[in-house]
C-alpha atoms as a PDB file:
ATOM      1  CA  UNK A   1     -22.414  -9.330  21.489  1.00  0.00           C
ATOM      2  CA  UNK A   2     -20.935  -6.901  24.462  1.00  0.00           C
ATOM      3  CA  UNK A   3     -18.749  -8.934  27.167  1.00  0.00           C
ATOM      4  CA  UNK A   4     -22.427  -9.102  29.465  1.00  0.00           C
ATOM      5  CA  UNK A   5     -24.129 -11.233  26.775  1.00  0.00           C
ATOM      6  CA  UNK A   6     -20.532 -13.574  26.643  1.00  0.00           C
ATOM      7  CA  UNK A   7     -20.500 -13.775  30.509  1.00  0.00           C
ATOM      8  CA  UNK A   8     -24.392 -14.607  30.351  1.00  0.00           C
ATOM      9  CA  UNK A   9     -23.724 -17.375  27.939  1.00  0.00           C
ATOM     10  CA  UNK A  10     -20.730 -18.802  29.686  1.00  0.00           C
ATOM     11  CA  UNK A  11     -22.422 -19.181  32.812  1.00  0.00           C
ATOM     12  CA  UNK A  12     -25.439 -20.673  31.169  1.00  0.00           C
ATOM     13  CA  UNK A  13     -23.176 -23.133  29.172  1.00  0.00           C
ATOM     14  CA  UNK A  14     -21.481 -24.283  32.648  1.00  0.00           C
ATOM     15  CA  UNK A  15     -24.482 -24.555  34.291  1.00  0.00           C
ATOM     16  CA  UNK A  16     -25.923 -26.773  31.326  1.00  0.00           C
ATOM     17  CA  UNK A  17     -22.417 -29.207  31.923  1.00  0.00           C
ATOM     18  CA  UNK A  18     -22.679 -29.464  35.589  1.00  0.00           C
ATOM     19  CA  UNK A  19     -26.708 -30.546  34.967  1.00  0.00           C
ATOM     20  CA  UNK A  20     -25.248 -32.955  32.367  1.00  0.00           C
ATOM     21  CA  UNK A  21     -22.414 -34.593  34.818  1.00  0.00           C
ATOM     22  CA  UNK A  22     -25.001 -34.607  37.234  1.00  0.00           C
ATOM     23  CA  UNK A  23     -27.953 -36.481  35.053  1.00  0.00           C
ATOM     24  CA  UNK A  24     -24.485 -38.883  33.012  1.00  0.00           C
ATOM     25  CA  UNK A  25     -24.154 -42.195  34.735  1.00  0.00           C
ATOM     26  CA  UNK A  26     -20.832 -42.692  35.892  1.00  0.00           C
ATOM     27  CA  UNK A  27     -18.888 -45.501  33.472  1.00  0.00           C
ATOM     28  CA  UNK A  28     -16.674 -48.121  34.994  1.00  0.00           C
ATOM     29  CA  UNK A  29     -13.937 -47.435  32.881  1.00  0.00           C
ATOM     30  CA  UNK A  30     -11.782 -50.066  34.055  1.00  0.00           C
ATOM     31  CA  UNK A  31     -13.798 -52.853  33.067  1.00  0.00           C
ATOM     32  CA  UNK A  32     -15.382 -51.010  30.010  1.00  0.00           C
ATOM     33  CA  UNK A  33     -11.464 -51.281  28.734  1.00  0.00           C
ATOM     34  CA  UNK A  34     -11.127 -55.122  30.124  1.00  0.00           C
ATOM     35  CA  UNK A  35     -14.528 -56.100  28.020  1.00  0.00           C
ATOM     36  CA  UNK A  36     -13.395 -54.249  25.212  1.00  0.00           C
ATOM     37  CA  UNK A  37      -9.736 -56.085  25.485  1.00  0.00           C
ATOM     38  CA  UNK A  38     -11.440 -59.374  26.280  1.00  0.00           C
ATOM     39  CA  UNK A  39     -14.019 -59.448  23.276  1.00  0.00           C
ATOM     40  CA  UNK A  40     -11.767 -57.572  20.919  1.00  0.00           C
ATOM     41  CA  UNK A  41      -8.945 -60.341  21.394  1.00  0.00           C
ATOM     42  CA  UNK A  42     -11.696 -62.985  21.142  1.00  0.00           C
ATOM     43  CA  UNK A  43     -12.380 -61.816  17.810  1.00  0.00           C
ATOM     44  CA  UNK A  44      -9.187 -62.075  16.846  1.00  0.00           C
ATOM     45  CA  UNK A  45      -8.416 -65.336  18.196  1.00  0.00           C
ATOM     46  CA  UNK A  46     -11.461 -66.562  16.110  1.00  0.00           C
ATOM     47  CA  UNK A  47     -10.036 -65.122  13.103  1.00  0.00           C
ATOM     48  CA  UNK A  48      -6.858 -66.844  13.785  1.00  0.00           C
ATOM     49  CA  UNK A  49      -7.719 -69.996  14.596  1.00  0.00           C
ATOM     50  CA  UNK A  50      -9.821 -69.636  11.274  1.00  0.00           C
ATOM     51  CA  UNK A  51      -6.884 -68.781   9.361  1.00  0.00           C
ATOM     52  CA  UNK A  52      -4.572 -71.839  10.554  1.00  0.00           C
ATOM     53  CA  UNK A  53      -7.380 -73.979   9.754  1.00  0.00           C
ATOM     54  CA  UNK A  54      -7.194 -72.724   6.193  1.00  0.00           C
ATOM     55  CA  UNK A  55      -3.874 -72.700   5.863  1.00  0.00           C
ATOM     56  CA  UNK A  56      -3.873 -76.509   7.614  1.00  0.00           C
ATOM     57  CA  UNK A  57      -6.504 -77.071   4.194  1.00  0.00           C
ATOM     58  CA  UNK A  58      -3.903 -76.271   1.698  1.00  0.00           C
ATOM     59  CA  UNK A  59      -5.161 -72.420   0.863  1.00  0.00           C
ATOM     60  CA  UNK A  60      -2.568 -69.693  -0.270  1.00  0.00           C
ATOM     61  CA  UNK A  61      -2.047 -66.651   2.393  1.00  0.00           C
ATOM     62  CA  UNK A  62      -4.560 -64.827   0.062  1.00  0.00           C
ATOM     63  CA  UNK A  63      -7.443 -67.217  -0.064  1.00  0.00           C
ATOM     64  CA  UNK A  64      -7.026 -67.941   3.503  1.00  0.00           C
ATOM     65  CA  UNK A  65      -6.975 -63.890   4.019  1.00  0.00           C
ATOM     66  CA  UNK A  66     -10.227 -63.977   1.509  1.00  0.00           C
ATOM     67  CA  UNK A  67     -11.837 -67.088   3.097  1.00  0.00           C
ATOM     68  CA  UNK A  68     -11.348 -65.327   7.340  1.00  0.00           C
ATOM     69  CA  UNK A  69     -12.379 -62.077   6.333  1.00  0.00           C
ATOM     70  CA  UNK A  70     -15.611 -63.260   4.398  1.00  0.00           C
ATOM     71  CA  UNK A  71     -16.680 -65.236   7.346  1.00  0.00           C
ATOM     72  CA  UNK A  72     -16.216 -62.459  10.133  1.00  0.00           C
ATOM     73  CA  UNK A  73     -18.220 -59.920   7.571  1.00  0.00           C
ATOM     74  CA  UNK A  74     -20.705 -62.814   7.151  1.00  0.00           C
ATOM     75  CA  UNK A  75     -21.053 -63.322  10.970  1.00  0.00           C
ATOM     76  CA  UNK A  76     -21.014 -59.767  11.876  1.00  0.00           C
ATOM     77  CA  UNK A  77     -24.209 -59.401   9.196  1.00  0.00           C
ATOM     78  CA  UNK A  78     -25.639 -62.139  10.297  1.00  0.00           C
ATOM     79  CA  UNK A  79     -25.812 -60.835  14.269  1.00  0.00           C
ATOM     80  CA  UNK A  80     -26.492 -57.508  12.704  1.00  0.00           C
ATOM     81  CA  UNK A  81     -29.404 -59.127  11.231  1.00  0.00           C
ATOM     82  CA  UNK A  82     -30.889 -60.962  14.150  1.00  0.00           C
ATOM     83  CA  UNK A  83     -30.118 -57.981  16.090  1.00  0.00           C
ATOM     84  CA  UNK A  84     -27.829 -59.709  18.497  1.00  0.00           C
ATOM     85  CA  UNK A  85     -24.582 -58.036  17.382  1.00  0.00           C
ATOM     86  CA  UNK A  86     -26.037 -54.321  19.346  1.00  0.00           C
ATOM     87  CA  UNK A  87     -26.803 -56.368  22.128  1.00  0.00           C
ATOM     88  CA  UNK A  88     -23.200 -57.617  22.096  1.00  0.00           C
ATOM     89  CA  UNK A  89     -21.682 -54.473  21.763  1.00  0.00           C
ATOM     90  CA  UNK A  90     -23.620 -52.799  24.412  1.00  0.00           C
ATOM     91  CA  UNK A  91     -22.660 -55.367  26.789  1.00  0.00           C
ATOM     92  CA  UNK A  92     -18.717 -55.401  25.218  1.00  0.00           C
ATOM     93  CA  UNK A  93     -18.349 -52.371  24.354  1.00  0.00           C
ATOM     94  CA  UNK A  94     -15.754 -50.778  21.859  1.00  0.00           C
ATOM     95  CA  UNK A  95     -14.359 -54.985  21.518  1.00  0.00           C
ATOM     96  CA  UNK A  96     -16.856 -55.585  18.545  1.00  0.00           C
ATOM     97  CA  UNK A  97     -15.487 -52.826  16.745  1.00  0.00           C
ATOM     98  CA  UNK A  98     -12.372 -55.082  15.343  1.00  0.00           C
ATOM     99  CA  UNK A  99     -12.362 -53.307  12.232  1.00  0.00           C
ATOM    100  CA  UNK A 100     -13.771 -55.649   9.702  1.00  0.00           C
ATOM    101  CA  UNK A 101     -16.784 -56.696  12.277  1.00  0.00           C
ATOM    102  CA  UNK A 102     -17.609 -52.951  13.189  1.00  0.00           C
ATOM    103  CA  UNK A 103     -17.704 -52.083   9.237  1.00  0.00           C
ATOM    104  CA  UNK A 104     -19.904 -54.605   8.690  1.00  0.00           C
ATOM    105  CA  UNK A 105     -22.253 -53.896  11.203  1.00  0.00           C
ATOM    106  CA  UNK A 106     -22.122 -50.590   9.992  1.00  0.00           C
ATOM    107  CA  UNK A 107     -22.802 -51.078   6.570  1.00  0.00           C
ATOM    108  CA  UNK A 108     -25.244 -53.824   7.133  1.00  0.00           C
ATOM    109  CA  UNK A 109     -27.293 -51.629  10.523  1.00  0.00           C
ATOM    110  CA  UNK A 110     -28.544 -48.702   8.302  1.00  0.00           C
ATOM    111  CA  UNK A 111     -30.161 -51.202   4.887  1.00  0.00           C
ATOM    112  CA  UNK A 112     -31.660 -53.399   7.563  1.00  0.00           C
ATOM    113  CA  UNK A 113     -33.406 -50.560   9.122  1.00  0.00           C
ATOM    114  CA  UNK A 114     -34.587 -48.687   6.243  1.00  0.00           C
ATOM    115  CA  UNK A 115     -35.637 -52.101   4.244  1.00  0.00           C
ATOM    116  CA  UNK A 116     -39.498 -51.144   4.847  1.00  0.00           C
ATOM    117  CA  UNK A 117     -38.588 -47.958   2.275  1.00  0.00           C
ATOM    118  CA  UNK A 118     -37.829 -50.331  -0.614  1.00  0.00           C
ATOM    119  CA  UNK A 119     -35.362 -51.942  -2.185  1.00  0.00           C
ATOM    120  CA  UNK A 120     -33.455 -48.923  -4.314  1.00  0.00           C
ATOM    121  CA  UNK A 121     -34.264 -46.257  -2.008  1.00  0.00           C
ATOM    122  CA  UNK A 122     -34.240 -48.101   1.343  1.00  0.00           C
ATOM    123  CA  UNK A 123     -31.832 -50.976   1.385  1.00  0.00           C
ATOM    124  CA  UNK A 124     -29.666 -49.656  -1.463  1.00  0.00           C
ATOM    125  CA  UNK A 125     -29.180 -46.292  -0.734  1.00  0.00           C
ATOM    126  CA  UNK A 126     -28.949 -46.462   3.027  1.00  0.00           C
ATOM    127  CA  UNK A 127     -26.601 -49.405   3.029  1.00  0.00           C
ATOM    128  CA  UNK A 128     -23.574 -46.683   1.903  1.00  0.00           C
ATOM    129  CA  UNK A 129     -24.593 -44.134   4.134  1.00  0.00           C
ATOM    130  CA  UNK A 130     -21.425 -45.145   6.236  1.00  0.00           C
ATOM    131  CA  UNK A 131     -20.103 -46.834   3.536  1.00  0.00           C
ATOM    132  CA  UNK A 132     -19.749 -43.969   1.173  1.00  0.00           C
ATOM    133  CA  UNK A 133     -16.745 -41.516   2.917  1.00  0.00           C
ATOM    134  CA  UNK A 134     -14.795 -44.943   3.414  1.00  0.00           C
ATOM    135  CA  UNK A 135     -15.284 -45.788  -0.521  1.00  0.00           C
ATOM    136  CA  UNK A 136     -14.705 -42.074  -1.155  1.00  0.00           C
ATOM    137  CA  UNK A 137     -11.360 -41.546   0.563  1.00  0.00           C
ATOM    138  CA  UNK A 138     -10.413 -45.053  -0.401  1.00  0.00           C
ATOM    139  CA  UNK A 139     -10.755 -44.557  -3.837  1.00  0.00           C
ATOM    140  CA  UNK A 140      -8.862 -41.086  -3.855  1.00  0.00           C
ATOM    141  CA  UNK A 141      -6.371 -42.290  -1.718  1.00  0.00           C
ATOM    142  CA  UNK A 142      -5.169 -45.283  -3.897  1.00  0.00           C
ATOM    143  CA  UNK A 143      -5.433 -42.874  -6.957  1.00  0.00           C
ATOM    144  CA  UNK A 144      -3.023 -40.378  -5.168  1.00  0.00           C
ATOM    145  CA  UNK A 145      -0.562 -43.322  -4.254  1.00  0.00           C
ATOM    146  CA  UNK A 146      -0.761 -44.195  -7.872  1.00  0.00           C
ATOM    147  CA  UNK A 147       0.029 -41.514  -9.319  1.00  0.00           C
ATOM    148  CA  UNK A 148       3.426 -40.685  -7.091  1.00  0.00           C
ATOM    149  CA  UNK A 149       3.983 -44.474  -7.461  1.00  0.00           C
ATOM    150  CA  UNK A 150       3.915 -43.615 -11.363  1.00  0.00           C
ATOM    151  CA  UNK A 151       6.012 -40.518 -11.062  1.00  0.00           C
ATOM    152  CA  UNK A 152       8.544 -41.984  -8.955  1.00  0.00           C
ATOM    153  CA  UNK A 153       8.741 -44.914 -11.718  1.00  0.00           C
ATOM    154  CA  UNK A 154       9.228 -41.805 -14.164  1.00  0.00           C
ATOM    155  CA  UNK A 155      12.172 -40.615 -12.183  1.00  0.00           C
ATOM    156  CA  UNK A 156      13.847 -43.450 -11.878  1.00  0.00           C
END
């Protein structure tokens, strides 16, 4: 392509943004960030109140850690599930992402939606479409902290 055909395209490509900016809704960012601070920190707060009343019960950190982290998962399916928990985050925003609650939804979103295609092929393949890279990356990750863990035990 001769500098003509780059101008062409460049002017074409800012004309195509200015069209976009023009046809984009403008967001209220302010209280996007004040939803998403509000509902995020409700989350938490659930999960801590959660975890003193386990605690309170007599449960080690661990099964109090187990015990919190089931329920949000098992709440975050749930809404996921009844289809409430996109309705929440549309409204919330980037707050229902707390990091256990957002994977959830994510893993849970994609095997609800392709149940119809079967069991295997639907629900069980489609349920680690998000899943998978986390797994993935995971997995390699702790194997590649092993092993220096191992060699720096060697050294020693």
């Amino acid at each position: 392509m001769d500098s003509s055909q780059y101008k062409k395209q460049y002017e074409k490509q800012k004309e195509y943004d200015k069209m976009v900016k023009m046809a984009s809704p403008n967001s209220p960012i302010f209280m996007d960030c004040v939803k998403a601070f509000v509902t995020g920190g409700l989350i938490c707060a659930f999960g801590q109140i959660l975890k003193n009343y386990f605690s309170s019960m007599g449960l080690s950190q661990d099964d109090t850690g187990l015990a919190v982290s089931l329920i949000l998962i098992a709440i975050a399916v749930l809404l996921t599930g009844l289809g409430w928990f996109g309705k929440i985050g549309k409204f919330c925003g980037a707050g229902t992402v707390v990091p256990i609650t957002g994977f959830a939804n994510s893993v849970a979103s994609p095997a609800i939606e392709f149940k119809k295609e079967g069991w295997v092929f639907g629900l069980g393949a489609k349920m680690f479409q998000v899943a998978d890279p986390v797994i993935v990356y995971g997995t390699t990750t702790s194997v590649a902290v092993g092993i220096i863990y191992y060699i720096v035990g060697l050294v020693r």
